[in-house]
N, C-alpha and C. Protein backbone atom coordinates (compact mmCIF):
# COMPACT_ATOMS: atom_id res chain seq x y z
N UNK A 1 255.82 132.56 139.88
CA UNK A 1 256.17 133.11 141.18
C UNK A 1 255.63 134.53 141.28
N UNK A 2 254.84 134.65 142.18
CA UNK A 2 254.65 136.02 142.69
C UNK A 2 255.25 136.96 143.07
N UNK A 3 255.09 138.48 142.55
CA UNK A 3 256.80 139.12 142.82
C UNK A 3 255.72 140.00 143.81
N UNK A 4 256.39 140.10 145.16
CA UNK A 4 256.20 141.49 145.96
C UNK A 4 256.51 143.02 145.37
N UNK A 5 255.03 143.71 145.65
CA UNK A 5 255.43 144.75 145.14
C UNK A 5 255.89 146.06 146.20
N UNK A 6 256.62 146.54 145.55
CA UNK A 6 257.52 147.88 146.10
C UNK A 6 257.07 148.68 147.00
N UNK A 7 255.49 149.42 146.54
CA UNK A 7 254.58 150.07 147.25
C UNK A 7 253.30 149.56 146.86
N UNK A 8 252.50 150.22 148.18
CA UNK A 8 250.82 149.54 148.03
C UNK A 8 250.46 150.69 147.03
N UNK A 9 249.43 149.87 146.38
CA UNK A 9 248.49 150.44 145.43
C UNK A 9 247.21 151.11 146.17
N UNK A 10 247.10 152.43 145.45
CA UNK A 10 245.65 153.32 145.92
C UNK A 10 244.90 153.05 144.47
N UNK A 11 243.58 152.42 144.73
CA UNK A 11 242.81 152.78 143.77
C UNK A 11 241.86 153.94 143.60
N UNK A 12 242.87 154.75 142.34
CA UNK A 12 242.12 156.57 142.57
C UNK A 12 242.08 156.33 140.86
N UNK A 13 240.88 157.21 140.06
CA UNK A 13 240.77 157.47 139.17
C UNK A 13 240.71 158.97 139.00
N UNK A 14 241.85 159.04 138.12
CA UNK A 14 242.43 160.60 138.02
C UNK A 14 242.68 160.09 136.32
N UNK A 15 242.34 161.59 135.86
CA UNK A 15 242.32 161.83 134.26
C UNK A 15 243.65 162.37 133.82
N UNK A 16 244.40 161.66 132.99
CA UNK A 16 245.88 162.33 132.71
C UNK A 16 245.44 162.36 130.92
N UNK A 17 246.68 162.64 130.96
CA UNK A 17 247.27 163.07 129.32
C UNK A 17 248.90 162.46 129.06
N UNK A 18 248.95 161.81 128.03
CA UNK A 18 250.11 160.86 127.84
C UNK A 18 250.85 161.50 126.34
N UNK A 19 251.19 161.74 125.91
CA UNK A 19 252.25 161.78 124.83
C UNK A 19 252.95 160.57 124.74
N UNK A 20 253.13 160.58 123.14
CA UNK A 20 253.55 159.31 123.03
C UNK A 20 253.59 159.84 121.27
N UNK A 21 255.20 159.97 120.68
CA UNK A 21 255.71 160.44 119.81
C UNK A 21 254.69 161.59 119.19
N UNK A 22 254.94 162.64 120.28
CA UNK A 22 254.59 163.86 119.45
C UNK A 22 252.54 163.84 119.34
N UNK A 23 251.61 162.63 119.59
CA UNK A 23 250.75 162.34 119.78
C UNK A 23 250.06 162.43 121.14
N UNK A 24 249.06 163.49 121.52
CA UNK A 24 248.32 163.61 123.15
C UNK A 24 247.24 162.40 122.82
N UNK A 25 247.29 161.47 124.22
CA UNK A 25 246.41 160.60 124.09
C UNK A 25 245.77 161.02 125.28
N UNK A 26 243.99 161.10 125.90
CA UNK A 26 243.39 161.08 126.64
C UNK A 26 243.09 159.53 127.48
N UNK A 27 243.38 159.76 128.78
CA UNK A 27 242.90 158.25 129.73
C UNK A 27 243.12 158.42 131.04
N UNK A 28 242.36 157.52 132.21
CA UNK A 28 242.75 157.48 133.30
C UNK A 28 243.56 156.92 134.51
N UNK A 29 244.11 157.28 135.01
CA UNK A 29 244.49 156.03 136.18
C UNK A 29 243.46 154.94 136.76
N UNK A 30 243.79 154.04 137.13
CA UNK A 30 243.24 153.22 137.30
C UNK A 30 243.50 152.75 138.96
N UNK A 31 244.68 152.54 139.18
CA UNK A 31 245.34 152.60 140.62
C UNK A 31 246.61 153.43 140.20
N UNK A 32 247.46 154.07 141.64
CA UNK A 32 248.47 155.01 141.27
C UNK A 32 249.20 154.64 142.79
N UNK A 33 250.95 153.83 142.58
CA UNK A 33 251.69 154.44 143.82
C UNK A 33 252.45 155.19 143.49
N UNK A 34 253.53 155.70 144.19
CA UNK A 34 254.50 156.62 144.11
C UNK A 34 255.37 156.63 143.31
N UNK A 35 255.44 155.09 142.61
CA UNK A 35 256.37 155.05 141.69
C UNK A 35 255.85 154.76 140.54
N UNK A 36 254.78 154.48 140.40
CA UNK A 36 253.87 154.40 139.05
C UNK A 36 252.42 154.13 139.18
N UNK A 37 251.49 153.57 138.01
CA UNK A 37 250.27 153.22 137.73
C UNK A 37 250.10 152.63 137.08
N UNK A 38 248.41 152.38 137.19
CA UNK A 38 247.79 150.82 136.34
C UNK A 38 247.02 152.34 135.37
N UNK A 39 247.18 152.06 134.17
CA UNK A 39 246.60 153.33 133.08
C UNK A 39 245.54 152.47 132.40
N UNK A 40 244.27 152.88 132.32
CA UNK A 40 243.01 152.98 131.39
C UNK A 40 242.71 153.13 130.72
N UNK A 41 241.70 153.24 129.65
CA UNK A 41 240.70 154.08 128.46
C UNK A 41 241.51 153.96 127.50
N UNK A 42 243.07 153.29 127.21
CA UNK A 42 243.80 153.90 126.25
C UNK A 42 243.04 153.08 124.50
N UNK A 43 243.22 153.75 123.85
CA UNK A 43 242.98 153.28 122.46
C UNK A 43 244.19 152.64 121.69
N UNK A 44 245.21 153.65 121.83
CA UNK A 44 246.15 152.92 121.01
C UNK A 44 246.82 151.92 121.82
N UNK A 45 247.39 151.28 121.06
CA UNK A 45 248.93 150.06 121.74
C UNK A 45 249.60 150.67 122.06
N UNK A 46 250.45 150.38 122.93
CA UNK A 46 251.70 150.88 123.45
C UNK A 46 252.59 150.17 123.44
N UNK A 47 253.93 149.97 123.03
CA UNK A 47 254.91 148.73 123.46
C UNK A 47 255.51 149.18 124.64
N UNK A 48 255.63 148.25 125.31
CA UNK A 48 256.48 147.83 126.53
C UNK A 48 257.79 148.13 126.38
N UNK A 49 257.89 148.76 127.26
CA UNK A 49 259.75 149.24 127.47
C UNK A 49 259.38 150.84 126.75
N UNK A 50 258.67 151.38 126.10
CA UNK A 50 258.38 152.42 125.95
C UNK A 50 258.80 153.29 126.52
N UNK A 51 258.93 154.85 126.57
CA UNK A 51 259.01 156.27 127.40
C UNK A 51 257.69 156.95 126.94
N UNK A 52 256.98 157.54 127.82
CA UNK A 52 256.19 158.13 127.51
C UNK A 52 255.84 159.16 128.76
N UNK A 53 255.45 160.53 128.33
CA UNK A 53 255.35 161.57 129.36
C UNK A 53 253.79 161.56 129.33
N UNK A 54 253.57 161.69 131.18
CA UNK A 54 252.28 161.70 131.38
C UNK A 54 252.29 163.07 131.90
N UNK A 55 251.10 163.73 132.17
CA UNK A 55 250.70 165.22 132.06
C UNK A 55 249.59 164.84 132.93
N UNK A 56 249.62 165.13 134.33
CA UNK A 56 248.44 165.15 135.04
C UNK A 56 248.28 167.11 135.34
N UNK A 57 247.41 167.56 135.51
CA UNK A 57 247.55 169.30 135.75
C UNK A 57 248.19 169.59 135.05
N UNK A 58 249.11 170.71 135.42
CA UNK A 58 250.56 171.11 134.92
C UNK A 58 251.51 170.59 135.46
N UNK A 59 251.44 169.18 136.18
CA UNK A 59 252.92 168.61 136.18
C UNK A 59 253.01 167.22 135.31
N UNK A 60 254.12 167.38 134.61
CA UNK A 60 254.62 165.78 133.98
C UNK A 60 255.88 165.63 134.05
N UNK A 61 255.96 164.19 133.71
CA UNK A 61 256.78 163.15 134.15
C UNK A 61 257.14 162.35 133.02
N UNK A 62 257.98 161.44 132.98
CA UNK A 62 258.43 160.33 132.27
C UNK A 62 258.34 159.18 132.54
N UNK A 63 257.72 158.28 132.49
CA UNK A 63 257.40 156.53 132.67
C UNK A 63 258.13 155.96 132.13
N UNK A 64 258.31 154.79 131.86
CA UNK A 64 258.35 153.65 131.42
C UNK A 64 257.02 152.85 131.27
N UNK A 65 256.90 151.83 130.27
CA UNK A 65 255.27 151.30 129.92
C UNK A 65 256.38 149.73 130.00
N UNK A 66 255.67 149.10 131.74
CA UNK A 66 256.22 148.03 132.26
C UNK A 66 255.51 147.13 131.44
N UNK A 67 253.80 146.61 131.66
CA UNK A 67 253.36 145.91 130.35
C UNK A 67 252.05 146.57 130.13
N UNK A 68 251.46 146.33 129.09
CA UNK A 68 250.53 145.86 127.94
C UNK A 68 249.40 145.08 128.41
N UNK A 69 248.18 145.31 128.22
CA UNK A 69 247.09 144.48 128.69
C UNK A 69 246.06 144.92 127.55
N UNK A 70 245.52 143.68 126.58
CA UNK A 70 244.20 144.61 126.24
C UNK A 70 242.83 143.76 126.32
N UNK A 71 242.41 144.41 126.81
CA UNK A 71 240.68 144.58 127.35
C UNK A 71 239.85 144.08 126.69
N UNK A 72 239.68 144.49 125.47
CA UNK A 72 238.96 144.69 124.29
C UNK A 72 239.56 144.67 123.17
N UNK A 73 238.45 145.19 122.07
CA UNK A 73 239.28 145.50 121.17
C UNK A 73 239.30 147.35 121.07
N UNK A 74 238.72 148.04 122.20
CA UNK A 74 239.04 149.46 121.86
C UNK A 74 239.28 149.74 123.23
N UNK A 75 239.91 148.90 124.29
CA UNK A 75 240.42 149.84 125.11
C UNK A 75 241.91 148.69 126.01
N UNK A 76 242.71 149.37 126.12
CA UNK A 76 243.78 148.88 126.34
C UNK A 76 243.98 149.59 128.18
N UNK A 77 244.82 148.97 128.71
CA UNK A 77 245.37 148.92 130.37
C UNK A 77 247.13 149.13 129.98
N UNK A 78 247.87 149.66 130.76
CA UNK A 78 249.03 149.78 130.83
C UNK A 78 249.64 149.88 132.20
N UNK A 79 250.72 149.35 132.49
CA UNK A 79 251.30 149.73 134.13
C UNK A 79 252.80 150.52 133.70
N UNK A 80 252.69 151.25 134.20
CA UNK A 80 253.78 152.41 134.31
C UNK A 80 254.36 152.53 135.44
N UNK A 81 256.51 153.04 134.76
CA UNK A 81 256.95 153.30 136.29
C UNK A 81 258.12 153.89 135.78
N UNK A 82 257.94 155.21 137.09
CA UNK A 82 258.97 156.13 136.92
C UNK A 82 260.30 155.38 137.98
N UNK A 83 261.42 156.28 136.86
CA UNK A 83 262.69 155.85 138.05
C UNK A 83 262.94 156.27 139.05
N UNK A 84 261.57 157.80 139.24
CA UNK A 84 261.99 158.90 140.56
C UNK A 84 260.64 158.61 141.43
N UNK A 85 260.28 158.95 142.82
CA UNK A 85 259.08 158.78 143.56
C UNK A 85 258.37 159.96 143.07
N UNK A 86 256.95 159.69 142.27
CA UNK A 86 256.10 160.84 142.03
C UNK A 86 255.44 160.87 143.00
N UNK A 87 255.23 161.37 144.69
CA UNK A 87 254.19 161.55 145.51
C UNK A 87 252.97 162.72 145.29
N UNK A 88 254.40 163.69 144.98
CA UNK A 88 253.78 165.35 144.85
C UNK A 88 253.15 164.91 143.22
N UNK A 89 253.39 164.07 142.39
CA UNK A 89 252.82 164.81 141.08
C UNK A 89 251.25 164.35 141.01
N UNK A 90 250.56 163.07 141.59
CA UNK A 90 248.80 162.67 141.47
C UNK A 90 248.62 163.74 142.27
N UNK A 91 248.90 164.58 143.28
CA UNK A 91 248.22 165.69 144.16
C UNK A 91 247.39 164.77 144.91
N UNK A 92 247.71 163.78 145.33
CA UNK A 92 247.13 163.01 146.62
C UNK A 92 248.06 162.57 147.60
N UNK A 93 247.77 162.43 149.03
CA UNK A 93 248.93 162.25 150.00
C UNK A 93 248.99 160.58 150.04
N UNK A 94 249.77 159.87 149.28
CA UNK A 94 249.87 158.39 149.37
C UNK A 94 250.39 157.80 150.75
N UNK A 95 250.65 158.98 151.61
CA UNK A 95 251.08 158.25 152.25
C UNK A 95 250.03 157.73 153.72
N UNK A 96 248.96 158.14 153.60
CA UNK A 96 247.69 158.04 154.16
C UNK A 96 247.31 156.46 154.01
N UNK A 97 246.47 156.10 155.55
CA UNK A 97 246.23 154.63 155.16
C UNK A 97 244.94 154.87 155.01
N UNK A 98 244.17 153.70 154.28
CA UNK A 98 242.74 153.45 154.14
C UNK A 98 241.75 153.17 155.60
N UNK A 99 240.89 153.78 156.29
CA UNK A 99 240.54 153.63 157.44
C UNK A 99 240.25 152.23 157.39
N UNK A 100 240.12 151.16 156.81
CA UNK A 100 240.30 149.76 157.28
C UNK A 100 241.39 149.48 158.00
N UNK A 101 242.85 149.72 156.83
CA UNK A 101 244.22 149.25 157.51
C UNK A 101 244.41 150.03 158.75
N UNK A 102 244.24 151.17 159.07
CA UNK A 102 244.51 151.75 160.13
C UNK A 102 244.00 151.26 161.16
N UNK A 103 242.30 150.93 161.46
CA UNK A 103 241.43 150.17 162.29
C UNK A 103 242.58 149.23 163.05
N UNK A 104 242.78 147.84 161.08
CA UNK A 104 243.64 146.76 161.85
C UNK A 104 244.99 146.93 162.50
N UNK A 105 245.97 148.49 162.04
CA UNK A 105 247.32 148.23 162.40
C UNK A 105 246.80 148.94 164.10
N UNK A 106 245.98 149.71 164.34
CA UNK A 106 245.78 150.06 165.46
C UNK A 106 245.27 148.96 166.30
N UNK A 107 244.32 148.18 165.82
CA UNK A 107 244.46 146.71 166.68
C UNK A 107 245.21 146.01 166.85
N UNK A 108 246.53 145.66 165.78
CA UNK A 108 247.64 144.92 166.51
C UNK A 108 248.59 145.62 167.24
N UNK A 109 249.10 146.94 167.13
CA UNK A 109 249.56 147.66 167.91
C UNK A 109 249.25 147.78 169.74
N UNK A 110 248.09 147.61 169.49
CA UNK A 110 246.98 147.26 171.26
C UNK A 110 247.21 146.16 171.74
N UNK A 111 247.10 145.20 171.44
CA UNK A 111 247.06 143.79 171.61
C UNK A 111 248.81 143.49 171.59
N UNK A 112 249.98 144.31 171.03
CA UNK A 112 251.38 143.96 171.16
C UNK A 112 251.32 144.36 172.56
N UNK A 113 250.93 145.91 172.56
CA UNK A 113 251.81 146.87 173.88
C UNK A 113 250.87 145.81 175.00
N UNK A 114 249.34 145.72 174.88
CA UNK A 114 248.85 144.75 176.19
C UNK A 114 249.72 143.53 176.37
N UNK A 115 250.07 143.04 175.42
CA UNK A 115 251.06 141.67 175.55
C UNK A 115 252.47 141.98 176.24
N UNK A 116 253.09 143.20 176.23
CA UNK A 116 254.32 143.56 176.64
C UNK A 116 254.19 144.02 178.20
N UNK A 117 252.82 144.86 178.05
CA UNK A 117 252.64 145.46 179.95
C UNK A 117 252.51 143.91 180.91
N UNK A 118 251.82 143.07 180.06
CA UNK A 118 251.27 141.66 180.74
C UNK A 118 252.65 141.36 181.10
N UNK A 119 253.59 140.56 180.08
CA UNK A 119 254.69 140.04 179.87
C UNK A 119 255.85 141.26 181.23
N UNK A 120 255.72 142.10 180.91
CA UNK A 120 256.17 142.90 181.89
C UNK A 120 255.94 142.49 183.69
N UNK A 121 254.41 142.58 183.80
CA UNK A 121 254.21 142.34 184.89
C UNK A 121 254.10 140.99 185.91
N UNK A 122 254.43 139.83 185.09
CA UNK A 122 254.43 138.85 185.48
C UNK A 122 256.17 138.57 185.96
N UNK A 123 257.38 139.27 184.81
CA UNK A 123 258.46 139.45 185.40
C UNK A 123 258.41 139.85 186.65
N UNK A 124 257.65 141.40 187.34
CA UNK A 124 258.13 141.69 188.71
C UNK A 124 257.46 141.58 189.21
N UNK A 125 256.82 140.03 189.16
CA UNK A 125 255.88 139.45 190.42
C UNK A 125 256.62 138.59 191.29
């Protein structure tokens, strides 16, 4: 079964820094929403259910490491998720749409209100 997810995914590649017992690991995002990310480049394993603080700039945070994916044999994927909304910590405005979706929500938006003035005007005929 397919689970709906929470928030849409931005695919942005941004370079963080992870700790993970006292160990800085280098890698990137891969996609990032507000409440977590798909993580990259990593070398080591990580177990699942994990805590681990990510360090993007000078702001970090605390995850959770939801699952485990590996790639290869030298590079591993991880999806992460905080219990709080990080908007402010990637320093990107997530809440921006991709000029595709906007195109389409502005076309069904047109095509409702024309359907309502129509629907309207046939009432006070």
């Amino acid at each position: 079964m397919l689970e709906k997810r929470k928030s849409a995914r931005r695919r942005m590649v941004l370079p963080v820094k992870i700790l993970v017992d006292q160990t800085m690991h280098l890698a990137h995002t891969v996609d990032i929403t507000g409440a977590g990310a798909r993580i990259g480049g990593l070398r080591e394993k990580l177990q699942q259910g994990a805590v681990i603080e990510l360090q993007r700039g000078s702001r970090k945070a605390k995850f959770s490491v939801r699952w485990v994916r590996s790639l290869g044999p030298n590079e591993i994927q991880i999806g992460i998720e905080s219990s709080e909304l990080q908007d402010k910590f990637w320093g990107v405005d997530l809440s921006a749409q991709d000029p595709e979706s906007k195109k389409e929500m502005d076309a069904l938006m047109s095509l409702l209100s024309s359907g309502s003035k129509t629907k309207a005007a046939s009432q006070n005929s």
